[in-house]
N, C-alpha and C. Protein backbone atom coordinates (compact mmCIF):
# COMPACT_ATOMS: atom_id res chain seq x y z
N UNK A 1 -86.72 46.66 -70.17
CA UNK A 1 -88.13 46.50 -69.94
C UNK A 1 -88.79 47.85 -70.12
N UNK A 2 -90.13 48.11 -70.54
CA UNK A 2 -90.50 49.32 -70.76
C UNK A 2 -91.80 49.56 -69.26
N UNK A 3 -91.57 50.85 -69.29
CA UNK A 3 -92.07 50.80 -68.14
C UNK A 3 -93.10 52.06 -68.16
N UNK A 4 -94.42 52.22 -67.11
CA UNK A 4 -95.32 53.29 -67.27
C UNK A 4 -95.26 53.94 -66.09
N UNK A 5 -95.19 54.57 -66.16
CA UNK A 5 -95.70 55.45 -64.42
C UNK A 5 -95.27 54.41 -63.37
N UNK A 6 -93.95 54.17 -64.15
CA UNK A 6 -93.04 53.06 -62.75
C UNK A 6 -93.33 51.69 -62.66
N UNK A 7 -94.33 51.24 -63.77
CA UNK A 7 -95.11 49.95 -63.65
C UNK A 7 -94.18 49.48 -64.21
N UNK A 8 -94.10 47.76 -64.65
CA UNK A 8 -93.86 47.14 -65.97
C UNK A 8 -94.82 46.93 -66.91
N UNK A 9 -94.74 47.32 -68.08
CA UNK A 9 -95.25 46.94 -69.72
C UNK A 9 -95.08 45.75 -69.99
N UNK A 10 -95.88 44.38 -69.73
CA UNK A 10 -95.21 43.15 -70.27
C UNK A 10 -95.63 43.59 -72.01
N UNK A 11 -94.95 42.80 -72.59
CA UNK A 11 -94.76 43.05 -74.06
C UNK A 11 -95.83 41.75 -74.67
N UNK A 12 -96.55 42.31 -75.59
CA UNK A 12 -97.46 41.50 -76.04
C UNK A 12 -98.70 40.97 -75.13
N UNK A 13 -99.04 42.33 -74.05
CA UNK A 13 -100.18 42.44 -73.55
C UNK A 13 -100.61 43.87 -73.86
N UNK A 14 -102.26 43.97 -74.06
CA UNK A 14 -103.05 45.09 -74.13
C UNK A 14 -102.72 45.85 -73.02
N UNK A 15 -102.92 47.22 -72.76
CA UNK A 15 -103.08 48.21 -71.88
C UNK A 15 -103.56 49.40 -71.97
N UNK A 16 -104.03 49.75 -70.48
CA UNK A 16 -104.83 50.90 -70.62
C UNK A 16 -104.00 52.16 -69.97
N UNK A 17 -104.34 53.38 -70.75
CA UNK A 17 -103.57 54.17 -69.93
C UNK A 17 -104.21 55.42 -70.20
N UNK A 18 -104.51 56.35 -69.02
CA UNK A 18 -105.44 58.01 -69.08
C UNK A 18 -107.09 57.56 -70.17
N UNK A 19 -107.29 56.35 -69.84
CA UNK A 19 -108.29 55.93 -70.80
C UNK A 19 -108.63 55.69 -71.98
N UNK A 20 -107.50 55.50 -72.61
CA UNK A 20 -107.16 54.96 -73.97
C UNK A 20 -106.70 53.36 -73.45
N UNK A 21 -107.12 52.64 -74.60
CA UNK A 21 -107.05 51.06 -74.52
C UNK A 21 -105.98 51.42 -75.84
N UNK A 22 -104.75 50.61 -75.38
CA UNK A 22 -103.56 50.20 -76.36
C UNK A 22 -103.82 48.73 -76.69
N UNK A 23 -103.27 48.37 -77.69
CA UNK A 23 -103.51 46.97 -78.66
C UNK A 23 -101.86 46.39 -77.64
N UNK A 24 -101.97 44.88 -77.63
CA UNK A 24 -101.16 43.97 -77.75
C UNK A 24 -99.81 44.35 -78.67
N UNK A 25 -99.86 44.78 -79.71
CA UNK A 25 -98.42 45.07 -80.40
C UNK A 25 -98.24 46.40 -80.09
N UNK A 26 -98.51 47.23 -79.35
CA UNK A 26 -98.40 48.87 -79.32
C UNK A 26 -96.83 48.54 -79.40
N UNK A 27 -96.30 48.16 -78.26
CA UNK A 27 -94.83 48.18 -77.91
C UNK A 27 -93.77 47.50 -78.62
N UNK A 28 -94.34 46.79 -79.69
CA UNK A 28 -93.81 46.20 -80.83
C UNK A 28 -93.35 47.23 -82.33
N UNK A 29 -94.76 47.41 -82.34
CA UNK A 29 -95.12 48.51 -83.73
C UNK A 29 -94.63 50.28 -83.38
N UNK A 30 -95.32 50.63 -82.44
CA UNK A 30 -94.84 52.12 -82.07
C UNK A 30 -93.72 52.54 -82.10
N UNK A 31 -93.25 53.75 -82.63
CA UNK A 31 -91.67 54.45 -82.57
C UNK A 31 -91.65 54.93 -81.25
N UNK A 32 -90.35 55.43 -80.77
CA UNK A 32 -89.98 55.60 -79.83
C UNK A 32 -90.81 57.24 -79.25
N UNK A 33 -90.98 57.86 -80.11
CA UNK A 33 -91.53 59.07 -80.14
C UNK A 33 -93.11 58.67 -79.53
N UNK A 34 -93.98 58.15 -80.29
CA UNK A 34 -95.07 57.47 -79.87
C UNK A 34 -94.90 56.78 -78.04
N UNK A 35 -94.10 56.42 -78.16
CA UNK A 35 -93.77 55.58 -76.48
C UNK A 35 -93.59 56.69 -75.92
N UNK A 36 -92.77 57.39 -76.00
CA UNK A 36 -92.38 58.44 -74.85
C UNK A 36 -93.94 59.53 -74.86
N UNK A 37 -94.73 59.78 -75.85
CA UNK A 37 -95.70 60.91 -75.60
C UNK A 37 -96.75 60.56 -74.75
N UNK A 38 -96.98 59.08 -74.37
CA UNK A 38 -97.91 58.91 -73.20
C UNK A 38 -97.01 58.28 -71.97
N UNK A 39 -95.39 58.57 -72.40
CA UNK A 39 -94.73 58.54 -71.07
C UNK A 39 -93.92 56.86 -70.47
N UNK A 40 -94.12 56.37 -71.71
CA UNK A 40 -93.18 54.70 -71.96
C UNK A 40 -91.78 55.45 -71.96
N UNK A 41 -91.32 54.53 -70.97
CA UNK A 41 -89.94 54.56 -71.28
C UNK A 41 -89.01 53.30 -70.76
N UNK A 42 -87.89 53.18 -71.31
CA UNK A 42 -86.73 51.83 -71.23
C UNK A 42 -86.51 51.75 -70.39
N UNK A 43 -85.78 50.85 -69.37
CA UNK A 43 -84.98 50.40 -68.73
C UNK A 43 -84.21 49.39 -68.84
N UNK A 44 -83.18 48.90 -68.92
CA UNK A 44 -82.35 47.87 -68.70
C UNK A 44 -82.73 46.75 -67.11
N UNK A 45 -83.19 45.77 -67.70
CA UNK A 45 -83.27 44.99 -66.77
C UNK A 45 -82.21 44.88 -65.80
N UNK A 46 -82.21 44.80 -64.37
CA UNK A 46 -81.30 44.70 -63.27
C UNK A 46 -80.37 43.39 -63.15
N UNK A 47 -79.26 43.73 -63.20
CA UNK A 47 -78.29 42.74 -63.58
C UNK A 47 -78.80 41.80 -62.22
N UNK A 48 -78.87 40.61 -62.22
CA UNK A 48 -78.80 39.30 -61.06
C UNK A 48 -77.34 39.00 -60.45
N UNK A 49 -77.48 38.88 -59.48
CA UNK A 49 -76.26 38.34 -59.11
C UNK A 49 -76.47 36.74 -59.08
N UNK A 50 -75.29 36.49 -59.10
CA UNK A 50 -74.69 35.00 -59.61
C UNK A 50 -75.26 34.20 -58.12
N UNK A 51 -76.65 33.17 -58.62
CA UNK A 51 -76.98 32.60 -57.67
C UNK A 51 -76.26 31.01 -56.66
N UNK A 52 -74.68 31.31 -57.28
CA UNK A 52 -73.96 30.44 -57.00
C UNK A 52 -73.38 30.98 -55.66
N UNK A 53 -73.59 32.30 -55.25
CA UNK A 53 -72.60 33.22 -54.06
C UNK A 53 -73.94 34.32 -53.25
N UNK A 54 -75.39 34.26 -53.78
CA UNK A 54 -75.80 35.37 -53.30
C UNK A 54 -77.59 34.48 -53.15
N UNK A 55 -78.08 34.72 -52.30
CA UNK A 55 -79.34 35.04 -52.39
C UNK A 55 -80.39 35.10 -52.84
N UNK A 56 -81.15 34.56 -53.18
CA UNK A 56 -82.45 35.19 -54.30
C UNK A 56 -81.82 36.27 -55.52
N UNK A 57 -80.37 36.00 -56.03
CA UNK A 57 -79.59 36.93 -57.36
C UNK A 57 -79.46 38.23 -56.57
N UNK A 58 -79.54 38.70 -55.14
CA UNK A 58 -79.28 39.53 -54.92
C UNK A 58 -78.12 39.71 -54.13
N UNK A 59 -77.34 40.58 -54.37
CA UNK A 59 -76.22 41.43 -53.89
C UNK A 59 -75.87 41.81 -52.79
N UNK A 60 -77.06 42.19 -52.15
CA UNK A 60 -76.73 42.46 -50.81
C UNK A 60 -77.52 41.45 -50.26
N UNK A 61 -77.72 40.46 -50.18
CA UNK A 61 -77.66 38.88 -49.50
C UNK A 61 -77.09 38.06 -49.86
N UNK A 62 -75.69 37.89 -49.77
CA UNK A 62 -74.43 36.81 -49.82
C UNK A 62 -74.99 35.73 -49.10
N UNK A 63 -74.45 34.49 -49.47
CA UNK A 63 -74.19 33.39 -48.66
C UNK A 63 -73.42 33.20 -47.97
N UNK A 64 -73.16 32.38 -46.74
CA UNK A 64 -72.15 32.74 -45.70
C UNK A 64 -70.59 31.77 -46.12
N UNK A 65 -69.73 32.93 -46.15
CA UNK A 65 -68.41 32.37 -46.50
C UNK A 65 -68.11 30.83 -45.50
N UNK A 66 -68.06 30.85 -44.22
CA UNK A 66 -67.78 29.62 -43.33
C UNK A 66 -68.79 28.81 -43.43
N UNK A 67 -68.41 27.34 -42.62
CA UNK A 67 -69.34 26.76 -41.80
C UNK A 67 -70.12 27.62 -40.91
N UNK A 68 -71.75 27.06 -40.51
CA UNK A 68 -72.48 27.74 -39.54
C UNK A 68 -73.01 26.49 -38.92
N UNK A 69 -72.82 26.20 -37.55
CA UNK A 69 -73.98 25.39 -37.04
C UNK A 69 -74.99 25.47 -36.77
N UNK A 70 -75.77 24.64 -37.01
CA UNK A 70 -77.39 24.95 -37.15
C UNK A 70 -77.80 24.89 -36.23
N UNK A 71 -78.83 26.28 -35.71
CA UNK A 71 -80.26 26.25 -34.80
C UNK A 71 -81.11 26.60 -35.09
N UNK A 72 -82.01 26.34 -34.34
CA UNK A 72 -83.66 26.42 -34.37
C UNK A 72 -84.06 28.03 -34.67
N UNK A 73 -85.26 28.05 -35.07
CA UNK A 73 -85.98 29.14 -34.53
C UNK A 73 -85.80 29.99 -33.47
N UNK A 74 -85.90 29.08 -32.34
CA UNK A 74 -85.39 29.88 -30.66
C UNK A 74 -83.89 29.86 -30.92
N UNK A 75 -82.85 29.58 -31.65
CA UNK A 75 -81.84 29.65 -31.77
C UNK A 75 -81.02 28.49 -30.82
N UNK A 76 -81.83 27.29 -30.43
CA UNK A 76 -81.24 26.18 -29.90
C UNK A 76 -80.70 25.15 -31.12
N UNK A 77 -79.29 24.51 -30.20
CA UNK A 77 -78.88 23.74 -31.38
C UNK A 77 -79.25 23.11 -32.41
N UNK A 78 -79.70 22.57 -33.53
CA UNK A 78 -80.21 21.43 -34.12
C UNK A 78 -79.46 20.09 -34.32
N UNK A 79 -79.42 19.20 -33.81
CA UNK A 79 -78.60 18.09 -33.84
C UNK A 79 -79.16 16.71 -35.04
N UNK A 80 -77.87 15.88 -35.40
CA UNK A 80 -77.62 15.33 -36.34
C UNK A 80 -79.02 14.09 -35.88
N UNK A 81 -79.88 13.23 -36.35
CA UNK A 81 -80.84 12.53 -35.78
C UNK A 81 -80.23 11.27 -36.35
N UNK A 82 -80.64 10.22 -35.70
CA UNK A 82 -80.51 8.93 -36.13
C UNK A 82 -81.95 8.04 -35.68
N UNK A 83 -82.17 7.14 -36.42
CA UNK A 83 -83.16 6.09 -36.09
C UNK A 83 -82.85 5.11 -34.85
N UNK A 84 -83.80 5.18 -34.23
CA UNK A 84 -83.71 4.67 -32.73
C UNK A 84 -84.82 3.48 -32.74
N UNK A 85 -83.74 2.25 -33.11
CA UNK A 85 -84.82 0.67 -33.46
C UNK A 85 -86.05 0.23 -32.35
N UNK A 86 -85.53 0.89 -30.79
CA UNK A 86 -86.27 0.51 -29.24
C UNK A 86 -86.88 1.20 -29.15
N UNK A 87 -87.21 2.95 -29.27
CA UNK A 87 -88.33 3.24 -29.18
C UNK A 87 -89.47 3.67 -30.80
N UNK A 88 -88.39 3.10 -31.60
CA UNK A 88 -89.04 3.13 -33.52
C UNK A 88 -89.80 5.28 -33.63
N UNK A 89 -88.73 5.69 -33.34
CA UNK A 89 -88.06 7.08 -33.29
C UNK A 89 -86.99 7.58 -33.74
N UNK A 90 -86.93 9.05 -33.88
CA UNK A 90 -85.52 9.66 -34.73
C UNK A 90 -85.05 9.80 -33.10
N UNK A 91 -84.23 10.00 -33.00
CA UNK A 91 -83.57 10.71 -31.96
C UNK A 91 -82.42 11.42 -32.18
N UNK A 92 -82.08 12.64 -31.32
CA UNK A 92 -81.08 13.61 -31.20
C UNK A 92 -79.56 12.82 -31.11
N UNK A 93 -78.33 13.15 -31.96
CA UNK A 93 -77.18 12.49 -31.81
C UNK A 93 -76.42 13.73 -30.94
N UNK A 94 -75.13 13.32 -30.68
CA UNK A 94 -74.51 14.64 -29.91
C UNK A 94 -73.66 15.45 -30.90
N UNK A 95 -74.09 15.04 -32.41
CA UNK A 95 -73.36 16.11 -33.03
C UNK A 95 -74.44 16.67 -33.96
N UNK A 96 -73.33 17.95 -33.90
CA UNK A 96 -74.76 19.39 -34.18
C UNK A 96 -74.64 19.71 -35.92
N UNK A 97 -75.53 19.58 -36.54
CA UNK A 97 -75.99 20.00 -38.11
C UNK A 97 -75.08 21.25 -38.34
N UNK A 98 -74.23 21.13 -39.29
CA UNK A 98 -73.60 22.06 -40.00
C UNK A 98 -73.95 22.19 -41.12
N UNK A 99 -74.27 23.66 -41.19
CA UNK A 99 -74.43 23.84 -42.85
C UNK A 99 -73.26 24.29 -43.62
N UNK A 100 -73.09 24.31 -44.41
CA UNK A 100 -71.72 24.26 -45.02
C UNK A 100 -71.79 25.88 -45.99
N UNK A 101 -70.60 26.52 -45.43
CA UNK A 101 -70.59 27.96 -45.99
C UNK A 101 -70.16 27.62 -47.58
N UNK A 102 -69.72 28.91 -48.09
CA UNK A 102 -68.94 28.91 -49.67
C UNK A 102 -67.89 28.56 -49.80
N UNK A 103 -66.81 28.21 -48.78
CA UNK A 103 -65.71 28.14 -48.60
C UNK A 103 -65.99 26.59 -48.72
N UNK A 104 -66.43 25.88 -47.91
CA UNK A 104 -66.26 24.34 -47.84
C UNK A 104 -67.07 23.42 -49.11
N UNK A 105 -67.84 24.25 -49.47
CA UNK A 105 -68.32 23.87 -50.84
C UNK A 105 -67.79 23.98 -52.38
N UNK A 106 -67.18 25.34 -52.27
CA UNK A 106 -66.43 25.51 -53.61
C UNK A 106 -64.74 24.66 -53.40
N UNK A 107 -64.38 24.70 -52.19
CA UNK A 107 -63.26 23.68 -52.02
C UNK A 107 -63.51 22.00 -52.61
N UNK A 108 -64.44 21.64 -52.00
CA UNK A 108 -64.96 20.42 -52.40
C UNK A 108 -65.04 20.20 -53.91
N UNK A 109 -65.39 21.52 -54.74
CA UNK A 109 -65.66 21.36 -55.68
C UNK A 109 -64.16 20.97 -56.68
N UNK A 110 -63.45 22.23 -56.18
CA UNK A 110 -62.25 22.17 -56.56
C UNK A 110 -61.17 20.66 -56.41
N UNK A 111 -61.39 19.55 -55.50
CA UNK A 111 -61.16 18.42 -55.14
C UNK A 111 -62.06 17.65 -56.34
N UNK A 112 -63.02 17.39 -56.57
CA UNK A 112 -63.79 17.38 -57.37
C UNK A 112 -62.80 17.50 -58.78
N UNK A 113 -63.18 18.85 -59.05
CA UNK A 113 -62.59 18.93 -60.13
C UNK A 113 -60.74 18.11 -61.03
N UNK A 114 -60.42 18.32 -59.80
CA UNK A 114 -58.67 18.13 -59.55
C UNK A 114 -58.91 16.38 -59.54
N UNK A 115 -59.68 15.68 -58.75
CA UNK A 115 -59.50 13.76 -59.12
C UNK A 115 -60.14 13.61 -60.73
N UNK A 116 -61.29 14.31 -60.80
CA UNK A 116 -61.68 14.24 -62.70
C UNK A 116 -60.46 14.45 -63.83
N UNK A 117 -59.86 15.35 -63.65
CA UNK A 117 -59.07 15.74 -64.21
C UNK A 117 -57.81 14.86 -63.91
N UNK A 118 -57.26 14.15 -62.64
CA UNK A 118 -56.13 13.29 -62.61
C UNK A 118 -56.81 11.91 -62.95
N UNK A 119 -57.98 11.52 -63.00
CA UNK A 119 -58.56 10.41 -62.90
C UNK A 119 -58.07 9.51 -64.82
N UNK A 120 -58.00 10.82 -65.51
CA UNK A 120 -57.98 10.49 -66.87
C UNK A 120 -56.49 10.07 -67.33
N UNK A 121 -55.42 10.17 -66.14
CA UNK A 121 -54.12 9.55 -66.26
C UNK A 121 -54.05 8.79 -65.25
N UNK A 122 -54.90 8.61 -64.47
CA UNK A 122 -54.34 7.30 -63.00
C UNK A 122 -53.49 6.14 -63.47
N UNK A 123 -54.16 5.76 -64.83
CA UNK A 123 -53.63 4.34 -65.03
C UNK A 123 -52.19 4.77 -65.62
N UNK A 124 -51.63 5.38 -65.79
CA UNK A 124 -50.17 5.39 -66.15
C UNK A 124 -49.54 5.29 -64.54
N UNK A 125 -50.00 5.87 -63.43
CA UNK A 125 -49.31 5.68 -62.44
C UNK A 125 -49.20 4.40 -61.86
N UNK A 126 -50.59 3.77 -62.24
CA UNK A 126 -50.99 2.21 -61.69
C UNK A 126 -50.01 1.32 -62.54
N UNK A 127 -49.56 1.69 -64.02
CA UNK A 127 -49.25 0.75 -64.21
C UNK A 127 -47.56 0.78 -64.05
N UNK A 128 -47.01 2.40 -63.69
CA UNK A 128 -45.45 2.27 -63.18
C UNK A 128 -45.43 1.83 -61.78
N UNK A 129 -46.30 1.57 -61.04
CA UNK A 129 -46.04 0.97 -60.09
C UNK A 129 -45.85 -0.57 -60.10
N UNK A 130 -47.18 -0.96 -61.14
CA UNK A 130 -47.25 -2.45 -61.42
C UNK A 130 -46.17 -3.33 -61.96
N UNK A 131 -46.14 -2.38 -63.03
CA UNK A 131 -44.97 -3.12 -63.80
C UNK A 131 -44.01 -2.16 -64.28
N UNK A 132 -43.58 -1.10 -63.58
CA UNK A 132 -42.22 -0.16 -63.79
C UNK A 132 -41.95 0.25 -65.05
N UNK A 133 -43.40 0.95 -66.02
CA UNK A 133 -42.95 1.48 -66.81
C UNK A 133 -43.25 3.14 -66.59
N UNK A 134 -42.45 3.76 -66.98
CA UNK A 134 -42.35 5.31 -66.54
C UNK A 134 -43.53 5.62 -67.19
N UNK A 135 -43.87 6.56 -66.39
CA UNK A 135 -44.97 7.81 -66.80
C UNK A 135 -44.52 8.94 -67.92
N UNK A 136 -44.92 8.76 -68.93
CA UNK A 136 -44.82 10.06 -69.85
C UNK A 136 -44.07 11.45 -69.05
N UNK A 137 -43.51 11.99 -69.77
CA UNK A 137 -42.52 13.28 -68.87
C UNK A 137 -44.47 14.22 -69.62
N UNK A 138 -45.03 14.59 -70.51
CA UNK A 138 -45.53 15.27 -70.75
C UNK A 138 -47.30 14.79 -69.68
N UNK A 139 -47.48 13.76 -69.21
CA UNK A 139 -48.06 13.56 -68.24
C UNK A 139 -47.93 13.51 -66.87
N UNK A 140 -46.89 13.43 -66.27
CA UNK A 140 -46.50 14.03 -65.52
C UNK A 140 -46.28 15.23 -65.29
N UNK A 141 -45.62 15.80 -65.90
CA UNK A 141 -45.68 17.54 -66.18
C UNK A 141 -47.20 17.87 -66.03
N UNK A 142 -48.03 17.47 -66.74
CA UNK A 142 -49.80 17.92 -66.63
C UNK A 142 -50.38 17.44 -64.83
N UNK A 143 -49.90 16.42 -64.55
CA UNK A 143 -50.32 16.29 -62.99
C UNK A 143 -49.87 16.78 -62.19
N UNK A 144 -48.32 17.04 -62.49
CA UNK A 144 -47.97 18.35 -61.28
C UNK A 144 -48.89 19.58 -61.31
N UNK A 145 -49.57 19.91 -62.73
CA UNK A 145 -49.65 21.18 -62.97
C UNK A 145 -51.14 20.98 -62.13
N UNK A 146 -51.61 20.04 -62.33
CA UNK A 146 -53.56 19.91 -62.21
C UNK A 146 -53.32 20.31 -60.46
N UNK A 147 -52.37 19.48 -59.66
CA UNK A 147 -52.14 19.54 -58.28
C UNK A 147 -51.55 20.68 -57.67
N UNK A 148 -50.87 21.70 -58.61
CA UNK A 148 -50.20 23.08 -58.26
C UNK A 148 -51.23 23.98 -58.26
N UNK A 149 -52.64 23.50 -59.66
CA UNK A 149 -53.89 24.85 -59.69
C UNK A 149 -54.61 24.63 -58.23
N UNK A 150 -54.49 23.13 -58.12
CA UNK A 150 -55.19 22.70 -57.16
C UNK A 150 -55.42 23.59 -55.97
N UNK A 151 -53.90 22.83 -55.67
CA UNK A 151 -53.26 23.54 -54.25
C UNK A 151 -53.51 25.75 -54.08
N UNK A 152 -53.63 25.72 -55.11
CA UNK A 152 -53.23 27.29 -55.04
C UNK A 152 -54.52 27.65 -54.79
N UNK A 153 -56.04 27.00 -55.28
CA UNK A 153 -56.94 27.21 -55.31
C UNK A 153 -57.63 27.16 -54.18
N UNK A 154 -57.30 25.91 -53.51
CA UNK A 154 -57.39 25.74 -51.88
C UNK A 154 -56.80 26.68 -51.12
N UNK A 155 -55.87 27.14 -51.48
CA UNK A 155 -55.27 28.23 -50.00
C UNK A 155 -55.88 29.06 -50.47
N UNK A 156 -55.96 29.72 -51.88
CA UNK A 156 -56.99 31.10 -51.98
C UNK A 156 -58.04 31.54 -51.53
N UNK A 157 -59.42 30.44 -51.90
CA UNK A 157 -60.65 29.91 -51.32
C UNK A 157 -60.36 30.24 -50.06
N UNK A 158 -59.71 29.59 -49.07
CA UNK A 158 -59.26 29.66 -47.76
C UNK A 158 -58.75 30.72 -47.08
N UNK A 159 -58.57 32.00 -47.70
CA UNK A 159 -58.05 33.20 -47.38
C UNK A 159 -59.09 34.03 -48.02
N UNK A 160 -59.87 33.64 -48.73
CA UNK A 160 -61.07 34.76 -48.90
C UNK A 160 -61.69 34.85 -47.30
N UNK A 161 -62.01 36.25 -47.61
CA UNK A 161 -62.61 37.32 -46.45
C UNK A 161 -63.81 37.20 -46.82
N UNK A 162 -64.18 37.85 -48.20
CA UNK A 162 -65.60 38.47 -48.70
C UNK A 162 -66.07 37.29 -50.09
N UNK A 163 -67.05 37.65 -50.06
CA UNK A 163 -67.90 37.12 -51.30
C UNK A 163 -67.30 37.73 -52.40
N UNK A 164 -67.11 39.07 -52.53
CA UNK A 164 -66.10 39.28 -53.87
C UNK A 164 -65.19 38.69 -54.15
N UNK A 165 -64.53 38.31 -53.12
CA UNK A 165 -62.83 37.97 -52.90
C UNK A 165 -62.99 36.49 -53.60
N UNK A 166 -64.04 36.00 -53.13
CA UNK A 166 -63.85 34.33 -53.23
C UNK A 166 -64.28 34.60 -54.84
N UNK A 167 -65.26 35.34 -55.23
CA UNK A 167 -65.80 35.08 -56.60
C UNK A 167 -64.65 35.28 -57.60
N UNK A 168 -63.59 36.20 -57.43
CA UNK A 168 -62.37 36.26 -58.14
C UNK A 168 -61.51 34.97 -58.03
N UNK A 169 -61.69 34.60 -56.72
CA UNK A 169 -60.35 33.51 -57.05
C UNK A 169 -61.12 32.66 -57.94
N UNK A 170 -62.57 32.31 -57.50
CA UNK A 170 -62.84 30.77 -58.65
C UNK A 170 -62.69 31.50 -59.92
N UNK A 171 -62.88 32.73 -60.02
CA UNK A 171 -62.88 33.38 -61.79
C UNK A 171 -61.21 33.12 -62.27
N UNK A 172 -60.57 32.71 -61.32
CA UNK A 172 -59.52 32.68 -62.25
C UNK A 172 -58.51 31.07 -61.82
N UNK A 173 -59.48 30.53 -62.40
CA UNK A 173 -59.41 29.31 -62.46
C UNK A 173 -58.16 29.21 -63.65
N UNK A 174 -57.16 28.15 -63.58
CA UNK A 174 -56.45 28.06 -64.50
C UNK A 174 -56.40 26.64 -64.48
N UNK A 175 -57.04 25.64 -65.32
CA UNK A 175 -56.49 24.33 -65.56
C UNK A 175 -55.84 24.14 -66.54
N UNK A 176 -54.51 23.19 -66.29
CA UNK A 176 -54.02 22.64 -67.82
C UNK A 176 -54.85 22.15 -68.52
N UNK A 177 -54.43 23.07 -70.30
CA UNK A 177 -55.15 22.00 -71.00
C UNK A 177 -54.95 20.95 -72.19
N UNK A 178 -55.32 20.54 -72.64
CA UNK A 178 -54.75 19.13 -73.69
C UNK A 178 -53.63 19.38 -74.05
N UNK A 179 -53.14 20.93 -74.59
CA UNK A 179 -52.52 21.29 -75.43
C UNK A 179 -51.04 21.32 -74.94
């Protein structure tokens, strides 16, 4: 992004600067020499963090690895509500709103992922049960494997500490593939 006296330059807007009016293409057309003599200069836009683990893309506001149960404002519980037909009201249940950290979400996901992926051979198991014909050795071999990334992925997830920690294990995702 180009920037003035700390401002941003949007690109393909006019500007004024020490009282000179610049045209719409200045920052298009001008050499770099020209930019820098009334004091334009580059920056590299600020990398985002991955809004799958952080905050508004920022870095130092992670999302919370655990479960958290939910409270209020005053920090009193918030409880689960149900419809109450006798007085035609929500009312308070005795169990309390959990929001669900990174851990119980990217697990889920990983479950998720792991029945999609076995879902596309079920019927060979359905049908050695049905009618006792064996399962492919090279499909079988692929469902142990889908249930070994599985498993490994779950205890990892589950032993992350930090938001880094967890972002490596999903980065190294390994599913079998066709091949």
């Amino acid at each position: 992004m180009f920037l003035l006296n700390g401002q941003r330059l949007p690109e393909g807007v006019p500007f004024e600067h020490d009282g000179v009016q610049y045209p719409a293409n200045f920052l298009n057309l001008s050499t770099e020499a020209e930019k820098s003599a009334i004091g334009i200069t580059w920056e590299n836009d600020p990398v985002r963090a991955d809004d799958r683990f952080y905050w508004d893309g920022n870095s130092a506001n992670p999302k919370a690895l655990e479960d958290v149960l939910a409270t209020d404002d005053n920090g009193d519980p918030v409880y689960v509500k149900v419809w109450d037909p006798e007085t035609e009201t929500m009312v308070d249940t005795e169990e309390q709103v959990v929001t669900k950290g990174l851990k119980s979400n990217w697990i889920a996901q990983i479950k998720q992922t792991t029945n999609s992926l076995l879902a596309q051979s079920d019927w060979y198991v359905v049908r050695k049960f049905e009618r006792d014909v064996a399962i492919p050795t090279n499909v079988a071999t692929k469902r142990a494997a889908i249930i070994t990334e599985s498993n490994r992925l779950e205890t990892a997830i589950a032993a992350a500490t930090t938001v880094p920690g967890l972002i490596e294990v999903i980065n190294s995702q390994n599913w079998p593939s066709d091949n």
